[in-house]
C-alpha atoms as a PDB file:
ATOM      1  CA  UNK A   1      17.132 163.785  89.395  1.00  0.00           C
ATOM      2  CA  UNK A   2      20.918 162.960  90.578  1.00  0.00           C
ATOM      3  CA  UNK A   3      21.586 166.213  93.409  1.00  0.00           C
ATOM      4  CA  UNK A   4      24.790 168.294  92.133  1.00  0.00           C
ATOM      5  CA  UNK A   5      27.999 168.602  94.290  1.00  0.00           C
ATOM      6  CA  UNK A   6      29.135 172.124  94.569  1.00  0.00           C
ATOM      7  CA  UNK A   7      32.411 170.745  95.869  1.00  0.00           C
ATOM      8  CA  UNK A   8      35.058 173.354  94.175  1.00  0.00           C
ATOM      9  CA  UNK A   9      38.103 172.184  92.839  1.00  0.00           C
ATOM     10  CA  UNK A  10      41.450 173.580  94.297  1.00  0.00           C
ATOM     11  CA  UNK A  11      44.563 173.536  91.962  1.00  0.00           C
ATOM     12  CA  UNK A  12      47.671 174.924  92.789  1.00  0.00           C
ATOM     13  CA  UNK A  13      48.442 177.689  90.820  1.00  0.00           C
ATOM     14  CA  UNK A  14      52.379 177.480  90.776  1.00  0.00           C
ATOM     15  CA  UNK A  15      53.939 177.960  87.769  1.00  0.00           C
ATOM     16  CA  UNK A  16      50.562 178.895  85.895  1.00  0.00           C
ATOM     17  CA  UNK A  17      49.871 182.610  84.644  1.00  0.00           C
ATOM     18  CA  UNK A  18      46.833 184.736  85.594  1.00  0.00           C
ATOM     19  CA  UNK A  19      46.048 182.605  88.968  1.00  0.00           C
ATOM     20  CA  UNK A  20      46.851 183.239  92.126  1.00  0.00           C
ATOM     21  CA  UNK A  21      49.568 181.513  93.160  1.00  0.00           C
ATOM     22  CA  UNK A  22      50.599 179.544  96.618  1.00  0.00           C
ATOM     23  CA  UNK A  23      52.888 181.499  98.985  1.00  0.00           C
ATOM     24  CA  UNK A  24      55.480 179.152  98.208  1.00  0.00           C
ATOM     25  CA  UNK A  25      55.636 176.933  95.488  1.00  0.00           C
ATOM     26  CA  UNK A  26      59.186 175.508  96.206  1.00  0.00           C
ATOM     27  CA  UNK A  27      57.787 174.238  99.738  1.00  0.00           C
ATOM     28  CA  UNK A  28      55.683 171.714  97.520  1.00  0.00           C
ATOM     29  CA  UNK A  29      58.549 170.409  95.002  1.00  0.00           C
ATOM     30  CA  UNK A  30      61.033 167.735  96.304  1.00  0.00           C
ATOM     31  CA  UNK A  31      63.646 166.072  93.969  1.00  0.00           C
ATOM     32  CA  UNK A  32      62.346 163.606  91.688  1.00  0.00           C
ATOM     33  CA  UNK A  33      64.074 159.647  91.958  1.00  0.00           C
ATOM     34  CA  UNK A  34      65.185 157.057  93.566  1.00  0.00           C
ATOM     35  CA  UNK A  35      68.396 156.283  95.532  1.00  0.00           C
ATOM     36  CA  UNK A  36      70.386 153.314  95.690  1.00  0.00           C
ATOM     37  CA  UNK A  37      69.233 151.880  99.027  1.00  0.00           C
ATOM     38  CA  UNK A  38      66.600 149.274  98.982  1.00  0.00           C
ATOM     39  CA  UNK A  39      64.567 147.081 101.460  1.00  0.00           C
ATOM     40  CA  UNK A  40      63.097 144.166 100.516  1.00  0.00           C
ATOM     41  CA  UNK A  41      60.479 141.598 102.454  1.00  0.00           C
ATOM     42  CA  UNK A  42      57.361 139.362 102.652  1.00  0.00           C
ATOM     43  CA  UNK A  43      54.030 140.744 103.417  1.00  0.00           C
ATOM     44  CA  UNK A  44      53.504 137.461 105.124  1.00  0.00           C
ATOM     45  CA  UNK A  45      56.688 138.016 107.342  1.00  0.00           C
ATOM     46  CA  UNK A  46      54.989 141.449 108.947  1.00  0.00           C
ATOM     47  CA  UNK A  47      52.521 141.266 111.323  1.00  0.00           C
ATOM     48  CA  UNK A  48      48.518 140.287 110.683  1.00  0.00           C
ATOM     49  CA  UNK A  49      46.575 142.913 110.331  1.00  0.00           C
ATOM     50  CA  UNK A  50      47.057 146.623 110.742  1.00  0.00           C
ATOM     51  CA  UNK A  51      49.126 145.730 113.842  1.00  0.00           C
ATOM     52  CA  UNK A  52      52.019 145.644 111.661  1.00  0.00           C
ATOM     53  CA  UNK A  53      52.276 148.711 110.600  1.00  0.00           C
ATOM     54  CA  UNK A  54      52.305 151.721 112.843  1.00  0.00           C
ATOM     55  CA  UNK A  55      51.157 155.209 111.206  1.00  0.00           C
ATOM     56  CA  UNK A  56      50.967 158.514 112.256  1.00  0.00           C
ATOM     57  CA  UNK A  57      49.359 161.573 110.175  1.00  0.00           C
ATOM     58  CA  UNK A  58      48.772 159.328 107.318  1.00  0.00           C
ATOM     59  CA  UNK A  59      53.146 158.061 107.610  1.00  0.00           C
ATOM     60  CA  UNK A  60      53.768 154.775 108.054  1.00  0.00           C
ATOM     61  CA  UNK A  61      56.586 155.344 111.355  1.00  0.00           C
ATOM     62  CA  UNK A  62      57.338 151.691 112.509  1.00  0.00           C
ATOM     63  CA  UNK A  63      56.559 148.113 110.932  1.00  0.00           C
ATOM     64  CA  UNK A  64      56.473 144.874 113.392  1.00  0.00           C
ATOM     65  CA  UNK A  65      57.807 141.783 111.926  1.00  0.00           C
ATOM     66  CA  UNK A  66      57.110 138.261 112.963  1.00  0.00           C
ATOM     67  CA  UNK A  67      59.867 136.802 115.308  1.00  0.00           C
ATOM     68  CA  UNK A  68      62.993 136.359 113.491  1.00  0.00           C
ATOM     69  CA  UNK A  69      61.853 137.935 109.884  1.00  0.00           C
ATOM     70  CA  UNK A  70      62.708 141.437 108.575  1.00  0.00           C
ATOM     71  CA  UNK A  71      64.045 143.159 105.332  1.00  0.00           C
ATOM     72  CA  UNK A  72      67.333 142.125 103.205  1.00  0.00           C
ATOM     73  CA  UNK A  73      68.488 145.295 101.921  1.00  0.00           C
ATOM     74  CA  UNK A  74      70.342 145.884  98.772  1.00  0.00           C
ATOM     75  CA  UNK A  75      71.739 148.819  96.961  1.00  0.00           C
ATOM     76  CA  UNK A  76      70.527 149.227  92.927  1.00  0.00           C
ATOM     77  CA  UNK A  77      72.805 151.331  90.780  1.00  0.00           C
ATOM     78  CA  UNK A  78      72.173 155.608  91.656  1.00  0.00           C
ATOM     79  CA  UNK A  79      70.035 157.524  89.172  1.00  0.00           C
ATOM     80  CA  UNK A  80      68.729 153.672  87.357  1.00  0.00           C
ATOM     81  CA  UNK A  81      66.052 152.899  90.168  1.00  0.00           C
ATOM     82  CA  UNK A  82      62.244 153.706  89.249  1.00  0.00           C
ATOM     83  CA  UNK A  83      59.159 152.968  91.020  1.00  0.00           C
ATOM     84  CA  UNK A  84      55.477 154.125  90.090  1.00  0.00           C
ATOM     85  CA  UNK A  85      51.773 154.067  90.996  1.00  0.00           C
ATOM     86  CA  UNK A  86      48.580 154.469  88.743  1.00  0.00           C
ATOM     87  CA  UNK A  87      44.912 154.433  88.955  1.00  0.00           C
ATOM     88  CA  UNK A  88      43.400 151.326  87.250  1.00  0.00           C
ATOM     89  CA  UNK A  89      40.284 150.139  87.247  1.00  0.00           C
ATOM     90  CA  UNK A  90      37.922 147.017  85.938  1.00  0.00           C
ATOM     91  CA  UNK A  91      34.070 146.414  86.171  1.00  0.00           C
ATOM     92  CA  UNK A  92      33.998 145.923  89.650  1.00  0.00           C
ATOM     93  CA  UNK A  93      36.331 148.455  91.162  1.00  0.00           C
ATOM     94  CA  UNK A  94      39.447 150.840  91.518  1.00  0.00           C
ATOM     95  CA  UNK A  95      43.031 149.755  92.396  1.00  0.00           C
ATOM     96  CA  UNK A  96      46.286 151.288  91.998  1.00  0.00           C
ATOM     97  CA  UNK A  97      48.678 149.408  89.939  1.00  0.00           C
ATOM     98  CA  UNK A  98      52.535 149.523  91.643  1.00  0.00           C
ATOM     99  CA  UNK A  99      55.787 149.188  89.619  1.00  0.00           C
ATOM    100  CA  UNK A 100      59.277 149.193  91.074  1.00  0.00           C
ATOM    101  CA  UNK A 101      62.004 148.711  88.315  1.00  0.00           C
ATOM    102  CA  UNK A 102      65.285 147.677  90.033  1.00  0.00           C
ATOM    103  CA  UNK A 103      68.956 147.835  88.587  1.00  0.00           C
ATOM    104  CA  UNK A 104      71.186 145.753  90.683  1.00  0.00           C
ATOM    105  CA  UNK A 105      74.792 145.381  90.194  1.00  0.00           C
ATOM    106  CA  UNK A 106      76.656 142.220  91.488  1.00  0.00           C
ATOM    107  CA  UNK A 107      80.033 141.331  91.574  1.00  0.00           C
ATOM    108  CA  UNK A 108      81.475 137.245  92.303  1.00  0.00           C
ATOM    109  CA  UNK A 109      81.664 137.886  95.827  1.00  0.00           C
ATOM    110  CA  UNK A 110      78.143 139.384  96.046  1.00  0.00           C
ATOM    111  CA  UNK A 111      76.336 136.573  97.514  1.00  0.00           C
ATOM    112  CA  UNK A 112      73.358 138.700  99.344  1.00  0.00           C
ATOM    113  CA  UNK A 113      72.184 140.268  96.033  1.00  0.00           C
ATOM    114  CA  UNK A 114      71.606 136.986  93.996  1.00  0.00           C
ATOM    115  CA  UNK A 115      70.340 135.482  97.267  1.00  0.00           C
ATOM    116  CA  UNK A 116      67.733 138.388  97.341  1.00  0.00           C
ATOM    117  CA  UNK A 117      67.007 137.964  93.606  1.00  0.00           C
ATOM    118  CA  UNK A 118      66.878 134.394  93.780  1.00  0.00           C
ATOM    119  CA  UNK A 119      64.195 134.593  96.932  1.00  0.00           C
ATOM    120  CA  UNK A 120      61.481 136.619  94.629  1.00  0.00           C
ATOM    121  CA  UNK A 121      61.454 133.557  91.877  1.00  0.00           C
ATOM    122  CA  UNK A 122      58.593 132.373  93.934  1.00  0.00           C
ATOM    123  CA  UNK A 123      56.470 134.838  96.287  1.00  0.00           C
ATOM    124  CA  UNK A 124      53.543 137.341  95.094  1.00  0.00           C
ATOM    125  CA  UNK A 125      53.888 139.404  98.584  1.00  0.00           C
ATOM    126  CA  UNK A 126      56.802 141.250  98.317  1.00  0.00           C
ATOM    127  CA  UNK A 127      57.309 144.988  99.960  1.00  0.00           C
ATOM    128  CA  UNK A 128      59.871 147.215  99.526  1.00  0.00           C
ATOM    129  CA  UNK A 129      60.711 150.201 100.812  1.00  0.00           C
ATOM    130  CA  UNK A 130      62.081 152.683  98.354  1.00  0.00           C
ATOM    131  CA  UNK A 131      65.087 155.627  99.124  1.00  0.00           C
ATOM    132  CA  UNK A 132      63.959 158.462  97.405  1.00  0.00           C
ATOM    133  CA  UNK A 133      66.605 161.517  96.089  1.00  0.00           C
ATOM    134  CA  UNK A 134      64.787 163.984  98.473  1.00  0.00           C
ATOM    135  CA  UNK A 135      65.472 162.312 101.592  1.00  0.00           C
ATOM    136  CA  UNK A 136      62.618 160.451 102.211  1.00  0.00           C
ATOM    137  CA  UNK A 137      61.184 156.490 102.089  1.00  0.00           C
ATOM    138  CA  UNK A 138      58.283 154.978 100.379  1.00  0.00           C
ATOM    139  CA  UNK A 139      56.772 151.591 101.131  1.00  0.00           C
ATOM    140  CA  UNK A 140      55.508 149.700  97.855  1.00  0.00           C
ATOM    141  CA  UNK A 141      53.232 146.518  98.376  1.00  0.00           C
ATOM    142  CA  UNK A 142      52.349 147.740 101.774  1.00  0.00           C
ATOM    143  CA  UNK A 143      48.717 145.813 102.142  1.00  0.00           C
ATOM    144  CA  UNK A 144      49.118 142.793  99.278  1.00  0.00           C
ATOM    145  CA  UNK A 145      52.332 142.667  98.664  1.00  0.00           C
ATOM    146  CA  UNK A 146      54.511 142.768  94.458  1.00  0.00           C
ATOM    147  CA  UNK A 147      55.381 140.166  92.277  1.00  0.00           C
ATOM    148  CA  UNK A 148      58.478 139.656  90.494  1.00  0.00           C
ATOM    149  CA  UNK A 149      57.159 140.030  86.836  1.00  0.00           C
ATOM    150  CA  UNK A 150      60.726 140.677  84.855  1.00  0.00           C
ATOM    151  CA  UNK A 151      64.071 139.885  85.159  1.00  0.00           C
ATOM    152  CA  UNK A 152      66.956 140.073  83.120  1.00  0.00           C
ATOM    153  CA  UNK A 153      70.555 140.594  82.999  1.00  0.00           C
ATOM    154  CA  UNK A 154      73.345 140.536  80.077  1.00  0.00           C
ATOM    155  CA  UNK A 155      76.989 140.360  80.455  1.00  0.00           C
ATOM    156  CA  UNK A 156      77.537 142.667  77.691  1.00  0.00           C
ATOM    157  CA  UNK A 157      80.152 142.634  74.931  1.00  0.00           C
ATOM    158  CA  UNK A 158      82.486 145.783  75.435  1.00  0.00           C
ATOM    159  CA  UNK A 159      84.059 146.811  78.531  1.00  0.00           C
ATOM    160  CA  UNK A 160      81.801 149.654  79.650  1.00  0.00           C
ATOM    161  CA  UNK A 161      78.363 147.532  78.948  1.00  0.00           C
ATOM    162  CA  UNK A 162      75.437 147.245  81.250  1.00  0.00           C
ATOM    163  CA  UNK A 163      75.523 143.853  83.203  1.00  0.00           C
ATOM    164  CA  UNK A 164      73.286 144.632  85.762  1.00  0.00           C
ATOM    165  CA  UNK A 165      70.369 142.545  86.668  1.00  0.00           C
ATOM    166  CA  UNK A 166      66.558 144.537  85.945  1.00  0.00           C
ATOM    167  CA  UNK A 167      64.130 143.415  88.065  1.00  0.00           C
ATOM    168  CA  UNK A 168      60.210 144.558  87.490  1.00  0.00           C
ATOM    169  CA  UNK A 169      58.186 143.679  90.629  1.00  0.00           C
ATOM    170  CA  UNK A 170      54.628 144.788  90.273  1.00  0.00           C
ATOM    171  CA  UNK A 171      50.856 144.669  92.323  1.00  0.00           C
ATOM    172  CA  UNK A 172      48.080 145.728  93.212  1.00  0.00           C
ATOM    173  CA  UNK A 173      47.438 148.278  95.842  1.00  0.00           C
ATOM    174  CA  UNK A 174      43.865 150.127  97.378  1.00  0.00           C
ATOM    175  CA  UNK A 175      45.351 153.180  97.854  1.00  0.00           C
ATOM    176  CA  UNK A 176      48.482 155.415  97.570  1.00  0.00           C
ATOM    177  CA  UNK A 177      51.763 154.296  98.110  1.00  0.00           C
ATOM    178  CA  UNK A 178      52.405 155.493 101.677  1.00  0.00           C
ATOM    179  CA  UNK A 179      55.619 157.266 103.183  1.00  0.00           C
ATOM    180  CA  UNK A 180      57.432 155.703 105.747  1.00  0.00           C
ATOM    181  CA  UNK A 181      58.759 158.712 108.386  1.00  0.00           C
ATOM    182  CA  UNK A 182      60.232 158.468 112.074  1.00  0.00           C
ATOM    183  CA  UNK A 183      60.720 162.023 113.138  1.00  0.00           C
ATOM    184  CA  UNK A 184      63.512 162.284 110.215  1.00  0.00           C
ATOM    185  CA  UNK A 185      65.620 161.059 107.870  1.00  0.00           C
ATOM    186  CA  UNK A 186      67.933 159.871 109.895  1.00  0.00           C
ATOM    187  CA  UNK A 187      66.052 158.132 112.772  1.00  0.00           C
ATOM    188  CA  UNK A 188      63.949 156.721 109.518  1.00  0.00           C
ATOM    189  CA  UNK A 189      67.078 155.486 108.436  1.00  0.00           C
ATOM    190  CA  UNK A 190      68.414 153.812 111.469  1.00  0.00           C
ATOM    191  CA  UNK A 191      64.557 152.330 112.198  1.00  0.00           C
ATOM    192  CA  UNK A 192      64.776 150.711 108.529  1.00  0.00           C
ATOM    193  CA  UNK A 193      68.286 149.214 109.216  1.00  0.00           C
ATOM    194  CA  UNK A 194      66.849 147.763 112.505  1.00  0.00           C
ATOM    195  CA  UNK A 195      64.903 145.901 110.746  1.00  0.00           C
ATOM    196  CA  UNK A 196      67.572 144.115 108.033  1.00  0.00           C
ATOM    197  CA  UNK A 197      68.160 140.555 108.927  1.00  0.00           C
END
């Protein structure tokens, strides 16, 4: 006979009537989104190993690149940018399936953009880091890297159409998608730009 877990389960309580709730449930909630700033690199391009990555209380705070490599980064259109993570899982094990869905604008003298497009036609080990709306970054791909799975892009008919690009990159991930946190925003910020190339 399997033994029985008495493990309870804990949900927080905010917003639900007749349960206790937390002392503050607004500590908890952070704006929901994506901001326009991206980073984009190789998985291959960052250090072997866990060497790569520096954390700190479960935060990724620094990533070391291979000599000469780093991020491009690129700005997608405010309020279009969407990223998400899910639990899948097959006969053999559990994963968590990654999606970031990019809007990108370009104009004729926009050369890094395409250039940045045109460099995920062929590589499956893509990361990006992710500005969110409440002030914080999130690394997608961290361990295996995304794949650009979608593209597209229409020059539209009327004057006030949609001709961004949409780009889909998705993987394959063991666990959640991690934060990426120096001290604070801003020293985050200025880390992240070190590292553009």
């Amino acid at each position: 006979m399997k033994k029985k877990h008495n493990t309870p389960l804990i949900i927080m309580a905010c917003g639900i009537t007749g349960l206790a709730a937390p002392t503050n449930c607004n500590a908890d909630m952070t704006k929901a989104g994506l901001n326009k700033r991206i980073y984009i690199g190789r998985r291959s391009d960052i250090k072997d190993g866990d060497t790569g990555y520096t954390t700190a209380t479960g935060k990724i705070s620094a990533i070391s690149f291979k000599t000469y490599k780093g991020f491009k980064q690129i700005f997608g259109r405010k309020l279009s940018n969407d990223a998400e993570q899910s639990l899948k899982f097959n006969e053999t094990n559990k994963f968590m399936a990654q999606d970031v869905v990019l809007k990108l604008t370009s104009a004729a003298n926009d050369t890094d953009t395409i250039a940045t497009i045109e460099s995920l036609f062929g590589i499956d080990d893509a990361v990006v880091v992710v500005e969110t709306n409440s002030g914080g970054f999130k690394v997608y791909g961290k361990d295996t890297g995304l794949e650009m799975t979608e593209l597209s892009q229409k020059d539209g008919i009327k004057f006030e159409d949609d001709n961004s690009f949409m780009v889909k990159l998705t993987g394959a991930e063991l666990g959640l998608v991690p934060w990426f946190l120096a001290t604070d925003y801003a020293t985050s910020k200025a880390l992240l730009d070190s590292y553009v190339v």
